[in-house]
N, C-alpha and C. Protein backbone atom coordinates (compact mmCIF):
# COMPACT_ATOMS: atom_id res chain seq x y z
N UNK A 1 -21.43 9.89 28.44
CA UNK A 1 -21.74 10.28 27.07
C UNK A 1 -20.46 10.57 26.30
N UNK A 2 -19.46 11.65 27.00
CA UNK A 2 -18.44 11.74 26.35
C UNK A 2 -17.61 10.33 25.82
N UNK A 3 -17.30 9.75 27.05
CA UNK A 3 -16.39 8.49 26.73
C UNK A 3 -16.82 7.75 25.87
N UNK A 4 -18.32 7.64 25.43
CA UNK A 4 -19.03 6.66 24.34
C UNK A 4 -18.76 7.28 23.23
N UNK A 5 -18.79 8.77 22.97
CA UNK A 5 -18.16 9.01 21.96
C UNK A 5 -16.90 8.84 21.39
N UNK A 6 -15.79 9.19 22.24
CA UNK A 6 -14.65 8.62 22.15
C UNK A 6 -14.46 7.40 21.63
N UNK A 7 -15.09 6.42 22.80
CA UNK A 7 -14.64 4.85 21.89
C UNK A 7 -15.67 4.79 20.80
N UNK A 8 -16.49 5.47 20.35
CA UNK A 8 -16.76 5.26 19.10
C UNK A 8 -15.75 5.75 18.15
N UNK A 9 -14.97 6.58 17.91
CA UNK A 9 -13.97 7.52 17.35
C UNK A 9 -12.57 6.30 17.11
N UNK A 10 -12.73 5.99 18.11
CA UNK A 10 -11.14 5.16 18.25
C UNK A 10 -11.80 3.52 17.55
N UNK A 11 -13.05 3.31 17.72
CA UNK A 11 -13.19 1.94 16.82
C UNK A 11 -13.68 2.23 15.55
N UNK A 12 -13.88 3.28 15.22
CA UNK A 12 -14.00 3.81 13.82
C UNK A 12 -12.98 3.71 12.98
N UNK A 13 -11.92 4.37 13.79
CA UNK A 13 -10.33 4.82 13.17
C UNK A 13 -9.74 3.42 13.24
N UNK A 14 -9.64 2.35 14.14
CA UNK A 14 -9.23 1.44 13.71
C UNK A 14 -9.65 0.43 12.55
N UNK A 15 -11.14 0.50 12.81
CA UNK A 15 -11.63 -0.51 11.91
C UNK A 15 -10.96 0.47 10.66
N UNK A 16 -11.22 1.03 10.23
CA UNK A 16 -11.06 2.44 8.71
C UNK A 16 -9.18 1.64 8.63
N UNK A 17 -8.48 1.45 9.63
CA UNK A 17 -7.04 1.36 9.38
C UNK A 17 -6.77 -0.53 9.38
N UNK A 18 -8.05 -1.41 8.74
CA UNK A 18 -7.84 -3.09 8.90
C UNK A 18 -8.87 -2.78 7.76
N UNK A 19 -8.30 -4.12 7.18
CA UNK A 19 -9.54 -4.69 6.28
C UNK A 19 -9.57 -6.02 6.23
N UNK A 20 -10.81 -6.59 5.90
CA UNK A 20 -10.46 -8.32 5.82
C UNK A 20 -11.50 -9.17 5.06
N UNK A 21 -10.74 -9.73 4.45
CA UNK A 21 -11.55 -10.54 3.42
C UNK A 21 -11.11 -12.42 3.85
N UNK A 22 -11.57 -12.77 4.72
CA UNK A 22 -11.93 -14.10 5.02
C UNK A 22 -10.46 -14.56 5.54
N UNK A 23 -9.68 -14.95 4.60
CA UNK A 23 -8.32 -15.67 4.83
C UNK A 23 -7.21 -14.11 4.53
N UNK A 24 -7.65 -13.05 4.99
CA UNK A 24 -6.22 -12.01 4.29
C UNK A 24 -6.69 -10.51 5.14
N UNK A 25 -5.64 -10.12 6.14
CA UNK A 25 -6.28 -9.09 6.68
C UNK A 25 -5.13 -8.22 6.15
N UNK A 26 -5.52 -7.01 5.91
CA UNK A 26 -4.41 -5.55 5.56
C UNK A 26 -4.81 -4.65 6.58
N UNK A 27 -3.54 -4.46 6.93
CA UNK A 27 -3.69 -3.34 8.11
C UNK A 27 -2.85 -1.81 7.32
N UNK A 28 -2.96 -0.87 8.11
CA UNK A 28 -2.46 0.18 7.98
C UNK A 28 -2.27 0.61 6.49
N UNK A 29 -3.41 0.53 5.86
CA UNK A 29 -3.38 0.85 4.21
C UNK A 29 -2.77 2.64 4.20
N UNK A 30 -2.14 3.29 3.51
CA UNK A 30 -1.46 4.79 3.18
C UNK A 30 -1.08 4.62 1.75
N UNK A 31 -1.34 5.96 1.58
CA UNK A 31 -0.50 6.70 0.25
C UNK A 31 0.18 7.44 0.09
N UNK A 32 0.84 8.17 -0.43
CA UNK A 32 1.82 9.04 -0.24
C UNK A 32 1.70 10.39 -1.22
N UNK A 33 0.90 11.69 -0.62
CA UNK A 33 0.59 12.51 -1.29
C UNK A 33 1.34 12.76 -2.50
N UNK A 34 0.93 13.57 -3.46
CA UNK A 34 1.17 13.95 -4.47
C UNK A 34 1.84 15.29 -5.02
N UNK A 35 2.75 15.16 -5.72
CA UNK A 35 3.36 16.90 -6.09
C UNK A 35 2.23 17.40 -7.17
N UNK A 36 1.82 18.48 -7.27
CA UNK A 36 1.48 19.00 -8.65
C UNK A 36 1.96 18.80 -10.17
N UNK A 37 1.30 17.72 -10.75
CA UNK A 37 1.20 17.53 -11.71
C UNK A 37 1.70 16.25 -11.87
N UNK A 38 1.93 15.53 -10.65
CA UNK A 38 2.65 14.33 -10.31
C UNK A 38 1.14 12.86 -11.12
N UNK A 39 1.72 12.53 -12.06
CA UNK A 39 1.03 11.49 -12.22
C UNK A 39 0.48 9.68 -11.79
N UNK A 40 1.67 9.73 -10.87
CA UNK A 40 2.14 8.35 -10.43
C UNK A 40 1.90 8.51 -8.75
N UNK A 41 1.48 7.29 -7.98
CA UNK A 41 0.94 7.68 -6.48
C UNK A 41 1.56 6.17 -6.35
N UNK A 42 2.21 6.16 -4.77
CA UNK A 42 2.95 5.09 -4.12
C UNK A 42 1.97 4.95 -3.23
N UNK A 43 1.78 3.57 -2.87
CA UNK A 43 0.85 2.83 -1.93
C UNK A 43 1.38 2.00 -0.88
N UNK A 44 1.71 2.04 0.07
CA UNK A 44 1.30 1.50 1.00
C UNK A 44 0.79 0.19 2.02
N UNK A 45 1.18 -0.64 2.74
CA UNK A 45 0.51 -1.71 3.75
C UNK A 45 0.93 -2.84 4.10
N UNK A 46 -0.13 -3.41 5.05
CA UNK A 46 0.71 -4.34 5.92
C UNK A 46 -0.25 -5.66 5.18
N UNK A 47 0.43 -6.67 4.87
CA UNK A 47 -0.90 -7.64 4.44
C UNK A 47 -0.65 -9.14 4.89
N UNK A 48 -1.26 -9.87 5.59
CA UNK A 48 -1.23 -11.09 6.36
C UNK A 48 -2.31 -12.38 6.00
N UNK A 49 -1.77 -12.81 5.16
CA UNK A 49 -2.73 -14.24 4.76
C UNK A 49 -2.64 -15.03 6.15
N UNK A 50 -3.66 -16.11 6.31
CA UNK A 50 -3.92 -17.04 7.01
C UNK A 50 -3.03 -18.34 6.33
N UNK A 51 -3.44 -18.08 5.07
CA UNK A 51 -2.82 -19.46 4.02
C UNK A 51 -1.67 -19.05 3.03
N UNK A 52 -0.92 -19.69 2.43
CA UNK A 52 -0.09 -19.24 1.41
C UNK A 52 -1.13 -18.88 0.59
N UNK A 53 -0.40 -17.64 -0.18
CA UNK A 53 -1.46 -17.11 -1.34
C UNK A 53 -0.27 -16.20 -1.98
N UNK A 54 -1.03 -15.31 -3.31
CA UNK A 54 -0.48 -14.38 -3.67
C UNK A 54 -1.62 -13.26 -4.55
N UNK A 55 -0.69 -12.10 -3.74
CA UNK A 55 -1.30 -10.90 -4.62
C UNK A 55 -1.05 -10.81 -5.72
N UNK A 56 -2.00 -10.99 -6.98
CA UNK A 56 -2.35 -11.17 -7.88
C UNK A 56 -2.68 -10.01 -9.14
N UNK A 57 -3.45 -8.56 -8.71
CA UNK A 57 -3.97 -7.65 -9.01
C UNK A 57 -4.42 -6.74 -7.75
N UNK A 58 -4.02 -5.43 -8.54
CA UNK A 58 -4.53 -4.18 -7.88
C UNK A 58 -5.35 -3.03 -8.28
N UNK A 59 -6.42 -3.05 -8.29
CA UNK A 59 -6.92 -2.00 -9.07
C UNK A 59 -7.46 -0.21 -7.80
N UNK A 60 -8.06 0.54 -8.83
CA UNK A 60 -7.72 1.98 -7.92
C UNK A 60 -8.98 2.27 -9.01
N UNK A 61 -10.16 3.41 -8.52
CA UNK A 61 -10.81 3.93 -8.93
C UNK A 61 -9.90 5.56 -9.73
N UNK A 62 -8.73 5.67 -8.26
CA UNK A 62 -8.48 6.82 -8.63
C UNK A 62 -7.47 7.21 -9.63
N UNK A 63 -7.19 6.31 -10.21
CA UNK A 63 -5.73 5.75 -11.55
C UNK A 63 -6.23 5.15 -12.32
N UNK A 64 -5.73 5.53 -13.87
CA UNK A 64 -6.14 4.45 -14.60
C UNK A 64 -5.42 3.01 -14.31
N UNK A 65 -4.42 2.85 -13.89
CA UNK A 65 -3.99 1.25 -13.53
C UNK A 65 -2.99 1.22 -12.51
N UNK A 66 -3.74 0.40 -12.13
CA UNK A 66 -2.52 0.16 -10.67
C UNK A 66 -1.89 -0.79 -10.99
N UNK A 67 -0.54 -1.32 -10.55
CA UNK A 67 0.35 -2.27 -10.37
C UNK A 67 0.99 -2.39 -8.99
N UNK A 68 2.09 -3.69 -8.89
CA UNK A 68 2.52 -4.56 -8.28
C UNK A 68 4.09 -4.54 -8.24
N UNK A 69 5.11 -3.57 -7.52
CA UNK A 69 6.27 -2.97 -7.94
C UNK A 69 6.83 -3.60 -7.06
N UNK A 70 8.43 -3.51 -7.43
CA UNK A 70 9.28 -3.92 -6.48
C UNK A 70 10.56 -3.12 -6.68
N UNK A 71 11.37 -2.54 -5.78
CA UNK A 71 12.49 -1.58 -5.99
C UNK A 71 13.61 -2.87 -5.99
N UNK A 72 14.94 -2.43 -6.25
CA UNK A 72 16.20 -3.28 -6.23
C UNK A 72 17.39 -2.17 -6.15
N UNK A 73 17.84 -2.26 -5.66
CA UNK A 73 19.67 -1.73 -5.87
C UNK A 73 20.86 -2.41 -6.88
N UNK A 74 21.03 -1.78 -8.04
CA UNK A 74 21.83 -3.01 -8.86
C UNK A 74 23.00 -2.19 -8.65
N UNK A 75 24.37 -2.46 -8.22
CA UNK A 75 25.16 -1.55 -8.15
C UNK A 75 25.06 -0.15 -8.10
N UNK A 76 24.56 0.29 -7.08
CA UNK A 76 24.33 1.73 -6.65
C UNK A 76 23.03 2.42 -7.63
N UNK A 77 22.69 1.34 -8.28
CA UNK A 77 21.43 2.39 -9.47
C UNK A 77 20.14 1.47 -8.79
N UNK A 78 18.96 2.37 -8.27
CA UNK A 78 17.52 1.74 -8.19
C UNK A 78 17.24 1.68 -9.37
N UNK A 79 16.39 0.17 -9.39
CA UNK A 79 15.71 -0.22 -10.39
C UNK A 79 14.76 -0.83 -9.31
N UNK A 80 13.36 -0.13 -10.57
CA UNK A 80 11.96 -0.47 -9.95
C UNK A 80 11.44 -0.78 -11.48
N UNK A 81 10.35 -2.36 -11.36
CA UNK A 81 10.04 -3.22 -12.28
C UNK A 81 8.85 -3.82 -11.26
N UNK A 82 7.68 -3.87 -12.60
CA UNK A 82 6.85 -4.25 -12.26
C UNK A 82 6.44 -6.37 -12.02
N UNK A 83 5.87 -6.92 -10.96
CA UNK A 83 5.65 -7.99 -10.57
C UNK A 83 4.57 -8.49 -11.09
N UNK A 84 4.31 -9.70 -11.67
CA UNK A 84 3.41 -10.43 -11.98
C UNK A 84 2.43 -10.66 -10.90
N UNK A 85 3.22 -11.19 -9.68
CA UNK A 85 2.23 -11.16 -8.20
C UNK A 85 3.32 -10.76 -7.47
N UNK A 86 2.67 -11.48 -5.85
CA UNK A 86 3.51 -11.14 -4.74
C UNK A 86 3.30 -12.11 -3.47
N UNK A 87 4.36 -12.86 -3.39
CA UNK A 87 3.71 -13.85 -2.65
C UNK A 87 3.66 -13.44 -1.17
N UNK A 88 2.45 -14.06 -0.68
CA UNK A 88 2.02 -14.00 0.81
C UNK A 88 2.47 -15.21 1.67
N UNK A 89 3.01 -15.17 2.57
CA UNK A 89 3.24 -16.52 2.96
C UNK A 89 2.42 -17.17 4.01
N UNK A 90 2.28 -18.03 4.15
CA UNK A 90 1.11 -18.09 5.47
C UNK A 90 1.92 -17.43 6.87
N UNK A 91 0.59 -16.84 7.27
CA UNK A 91 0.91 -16.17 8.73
C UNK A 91 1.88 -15.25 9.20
N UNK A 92 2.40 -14.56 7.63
CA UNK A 92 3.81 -13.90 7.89
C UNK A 92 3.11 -12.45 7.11
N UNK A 93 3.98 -11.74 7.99
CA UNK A 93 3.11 -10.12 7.41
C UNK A 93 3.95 -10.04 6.35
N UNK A 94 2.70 -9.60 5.11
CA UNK A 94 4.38 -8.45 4.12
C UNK A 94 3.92 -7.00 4.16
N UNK A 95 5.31 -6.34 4.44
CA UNK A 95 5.04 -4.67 4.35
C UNK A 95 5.39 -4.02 2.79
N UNK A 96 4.86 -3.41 2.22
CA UNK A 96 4.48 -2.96 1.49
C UNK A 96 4.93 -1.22 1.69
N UNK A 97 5.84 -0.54 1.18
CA UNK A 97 5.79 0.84 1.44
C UNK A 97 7.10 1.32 0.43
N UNK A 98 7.90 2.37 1.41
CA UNK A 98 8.79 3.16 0.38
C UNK A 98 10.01 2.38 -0.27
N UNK A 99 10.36 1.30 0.32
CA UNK A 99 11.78 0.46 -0.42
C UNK A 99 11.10 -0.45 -0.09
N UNK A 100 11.84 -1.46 -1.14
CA UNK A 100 11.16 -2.77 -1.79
C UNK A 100 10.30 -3.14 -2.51
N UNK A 101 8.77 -3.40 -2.12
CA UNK A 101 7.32 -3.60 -2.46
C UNK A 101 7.04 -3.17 -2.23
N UNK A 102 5.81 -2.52 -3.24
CA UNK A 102 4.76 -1.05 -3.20
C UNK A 102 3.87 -1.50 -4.19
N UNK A 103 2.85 -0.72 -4.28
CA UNK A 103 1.79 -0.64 -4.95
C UNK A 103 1.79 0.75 -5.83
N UNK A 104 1.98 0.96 -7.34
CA UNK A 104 1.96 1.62 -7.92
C UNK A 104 0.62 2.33 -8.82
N UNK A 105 0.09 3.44 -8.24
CA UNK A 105 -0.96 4.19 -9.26
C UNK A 105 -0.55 4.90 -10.45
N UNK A 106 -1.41 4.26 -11.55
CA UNK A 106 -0.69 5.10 -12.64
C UNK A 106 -1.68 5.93 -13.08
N UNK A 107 -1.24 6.79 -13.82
CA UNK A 107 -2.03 8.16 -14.57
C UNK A 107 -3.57 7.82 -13.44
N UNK A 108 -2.83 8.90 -12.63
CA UNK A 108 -3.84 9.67 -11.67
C UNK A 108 -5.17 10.21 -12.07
N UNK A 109 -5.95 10.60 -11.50
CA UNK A 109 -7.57 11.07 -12.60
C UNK A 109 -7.02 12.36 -11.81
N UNK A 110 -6.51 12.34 -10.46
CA UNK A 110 -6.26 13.71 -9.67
C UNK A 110 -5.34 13.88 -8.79
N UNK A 111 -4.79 14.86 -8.36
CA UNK A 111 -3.64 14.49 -7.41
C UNK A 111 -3.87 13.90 -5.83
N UNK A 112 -2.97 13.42 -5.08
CA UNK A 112 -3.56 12.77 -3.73
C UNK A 112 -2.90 13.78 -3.26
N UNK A 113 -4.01 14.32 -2.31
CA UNK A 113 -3.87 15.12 -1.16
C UNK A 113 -4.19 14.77 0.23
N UNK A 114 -2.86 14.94 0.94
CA UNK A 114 -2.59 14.45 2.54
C UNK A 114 -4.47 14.27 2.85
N UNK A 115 -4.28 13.68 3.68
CA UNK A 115 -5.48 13.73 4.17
C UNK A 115 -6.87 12.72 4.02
N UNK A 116 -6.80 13.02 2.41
CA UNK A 116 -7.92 12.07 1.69
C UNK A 116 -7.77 10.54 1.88
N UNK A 117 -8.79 9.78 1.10
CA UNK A 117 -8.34 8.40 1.14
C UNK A 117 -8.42 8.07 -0.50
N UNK A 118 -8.24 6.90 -0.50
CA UNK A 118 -7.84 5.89 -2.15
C UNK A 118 -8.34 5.41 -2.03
N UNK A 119 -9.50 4.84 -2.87
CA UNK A 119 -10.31 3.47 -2.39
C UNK A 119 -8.87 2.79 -3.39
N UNK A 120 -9.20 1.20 -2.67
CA UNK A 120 -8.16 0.18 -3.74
C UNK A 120 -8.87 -1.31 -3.79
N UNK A 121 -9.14 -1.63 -4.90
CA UNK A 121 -9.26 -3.13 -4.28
C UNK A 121 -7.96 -4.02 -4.67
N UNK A 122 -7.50 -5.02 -3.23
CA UNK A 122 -6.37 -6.36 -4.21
C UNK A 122 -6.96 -7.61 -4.56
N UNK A 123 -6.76 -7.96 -5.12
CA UNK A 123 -7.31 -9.91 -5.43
C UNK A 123 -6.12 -10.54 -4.98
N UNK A 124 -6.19 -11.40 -4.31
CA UNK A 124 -5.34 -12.59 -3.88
C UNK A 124 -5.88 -13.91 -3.67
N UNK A 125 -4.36 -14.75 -4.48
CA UNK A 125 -5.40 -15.88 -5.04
C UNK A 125 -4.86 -17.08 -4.23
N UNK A 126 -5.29 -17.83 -3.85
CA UNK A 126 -4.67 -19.20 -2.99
C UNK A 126 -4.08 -20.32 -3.60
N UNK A 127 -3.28 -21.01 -3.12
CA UNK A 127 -2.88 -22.26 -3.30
C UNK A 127 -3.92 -23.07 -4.67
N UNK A 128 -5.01 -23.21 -3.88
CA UNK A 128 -6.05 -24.39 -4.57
C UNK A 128 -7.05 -23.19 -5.77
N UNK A 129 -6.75 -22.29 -5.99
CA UNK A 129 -6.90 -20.87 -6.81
C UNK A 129 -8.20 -20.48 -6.87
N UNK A 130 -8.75 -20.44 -5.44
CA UNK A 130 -9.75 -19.47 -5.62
C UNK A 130 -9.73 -18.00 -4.56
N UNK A 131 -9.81 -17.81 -4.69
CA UNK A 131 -9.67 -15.56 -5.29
C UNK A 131 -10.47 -14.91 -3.84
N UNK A 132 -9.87 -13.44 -3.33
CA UNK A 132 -10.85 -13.17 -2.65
C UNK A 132 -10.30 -11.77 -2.83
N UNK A 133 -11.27 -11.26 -2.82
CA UNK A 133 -11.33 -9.43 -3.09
C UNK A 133 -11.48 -8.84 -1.76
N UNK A 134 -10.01 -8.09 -1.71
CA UNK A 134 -10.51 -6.96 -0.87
C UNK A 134 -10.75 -5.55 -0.98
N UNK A 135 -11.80 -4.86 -0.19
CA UNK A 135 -11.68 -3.27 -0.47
C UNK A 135 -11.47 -2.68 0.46
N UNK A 136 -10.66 -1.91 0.27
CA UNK A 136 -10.03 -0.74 1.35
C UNK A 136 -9.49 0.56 0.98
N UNK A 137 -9.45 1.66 2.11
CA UNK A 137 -9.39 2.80 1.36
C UNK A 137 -7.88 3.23 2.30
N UNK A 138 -7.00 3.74 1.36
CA UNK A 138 -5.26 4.24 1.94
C UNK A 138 -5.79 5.36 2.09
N UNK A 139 -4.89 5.87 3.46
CA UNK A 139 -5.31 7.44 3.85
C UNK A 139 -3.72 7.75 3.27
N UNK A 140 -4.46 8.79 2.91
CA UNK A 140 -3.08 9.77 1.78
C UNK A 140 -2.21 10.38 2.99
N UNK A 141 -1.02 10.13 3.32
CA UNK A 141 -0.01 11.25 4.05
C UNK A 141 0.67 11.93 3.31
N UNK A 142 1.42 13.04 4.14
CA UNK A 142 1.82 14.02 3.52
C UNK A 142 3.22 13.73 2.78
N UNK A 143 3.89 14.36 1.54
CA UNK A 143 4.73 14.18 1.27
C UNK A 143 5.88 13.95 2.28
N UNK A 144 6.48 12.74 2.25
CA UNK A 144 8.18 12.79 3.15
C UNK A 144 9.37 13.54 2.62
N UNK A 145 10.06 14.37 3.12
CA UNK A 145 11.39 14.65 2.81
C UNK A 145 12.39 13.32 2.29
N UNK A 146 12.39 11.99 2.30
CA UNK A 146 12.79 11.34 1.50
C UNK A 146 11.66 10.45 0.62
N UNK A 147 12.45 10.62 -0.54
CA UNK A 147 11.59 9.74 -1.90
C UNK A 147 11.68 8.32 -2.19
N UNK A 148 10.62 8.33 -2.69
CA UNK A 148 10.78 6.62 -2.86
C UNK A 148 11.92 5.95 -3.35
N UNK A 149 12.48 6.95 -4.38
CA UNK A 149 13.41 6.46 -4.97
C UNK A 149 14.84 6.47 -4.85
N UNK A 150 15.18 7.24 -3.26
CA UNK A 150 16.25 7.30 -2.34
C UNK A 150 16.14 6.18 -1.84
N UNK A 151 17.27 5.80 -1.12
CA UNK A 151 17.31 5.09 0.33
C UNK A 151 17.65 5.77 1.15
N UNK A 152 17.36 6.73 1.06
CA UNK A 152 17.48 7.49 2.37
C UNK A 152 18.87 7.61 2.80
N UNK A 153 19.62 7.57 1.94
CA UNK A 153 21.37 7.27 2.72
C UNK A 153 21.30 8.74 2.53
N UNK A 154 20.99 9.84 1.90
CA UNK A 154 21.55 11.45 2.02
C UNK A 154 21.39 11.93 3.02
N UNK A 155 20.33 11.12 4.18
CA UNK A 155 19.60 12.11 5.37
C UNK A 155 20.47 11.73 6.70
N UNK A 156 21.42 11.25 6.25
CA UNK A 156 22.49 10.92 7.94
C UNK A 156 23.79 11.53 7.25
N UNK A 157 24.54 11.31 8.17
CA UNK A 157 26.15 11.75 8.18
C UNK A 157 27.14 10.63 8.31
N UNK A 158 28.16 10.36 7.98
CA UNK A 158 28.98 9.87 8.01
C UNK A 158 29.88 9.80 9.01
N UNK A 159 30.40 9.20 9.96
CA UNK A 159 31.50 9.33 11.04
C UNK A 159 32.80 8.93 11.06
């Protein structure tokens, strides 16, 4: 009895951490909690077409608009600018998180707190352009000691 519960627990938590919409699986969807009064929420994931495609749109129940970001380093200054899409390549994962590509929530309805989830849906559109929606929900983690908008170079030492 116990152990059936268990692997119910552990195929719960995985399925909850995949999603899949025919030709496009996302794994490990997250968000990245929120400060007080913080309007803007960073997203999260792993996403793997079968076919060339591209992410297209992102929408969020819990933001008025989500977008499609990408960080850069231009001579020592981050610059983050929003993407028209994002291409998927066949059979090749893209990660999605704190440097580079992210998924941006804008004007929050509420703050994300560790713990919770995001529902999100993406559209990604194929080659021959027809569309497939996915829905999935990012589990919110807790704020990191480095920000998105670091690279993290303050948190080591120099030798």
């Amino acid at each position: 009895m116990m152990n059936r519960k268990i692997l119910t627990l552990v195929a719960s938590l995985f399925l909850a951490a995949q999603a899949y919409a025919g030709e496009v699986t996302v794994s490990d969807p997250w968000a990245r909690a929120t400060a007080p009064g913080q309007e803007v929420g960073l997203v999260g994931m792993e996403i793997t077409s079968q076919k060339e495609a591209r992410l297209i749109a992102v929408s969020s129940e819990a933001s008025k608009t989500a977008e499609i970001h990408t960080m850069t380093m231009d001579n020592g200054v981050m610059q983050m600018r929003q993407l028209d899409d994002l291409l998927l390549p066949a059979k090749q994962t893209v990660t999605l998180g704190m440097s580079g590509n992210h998924l941006m929530l804008i004007n929050l309805k509420r703050g994300l707190k560790a713990g919770d989830t995001v529902p999100l849906t993406l559209t990604v559109q194929f080659a021959d352009k027809s569309k497939e929606k996915i829905k999935l929900k990012a589990l919110v983690r807790p704020i990191s000691p480095v920000s998105p908008m670091s690279s993290g170079h303050d948190n080591h030492k120099h030798h």
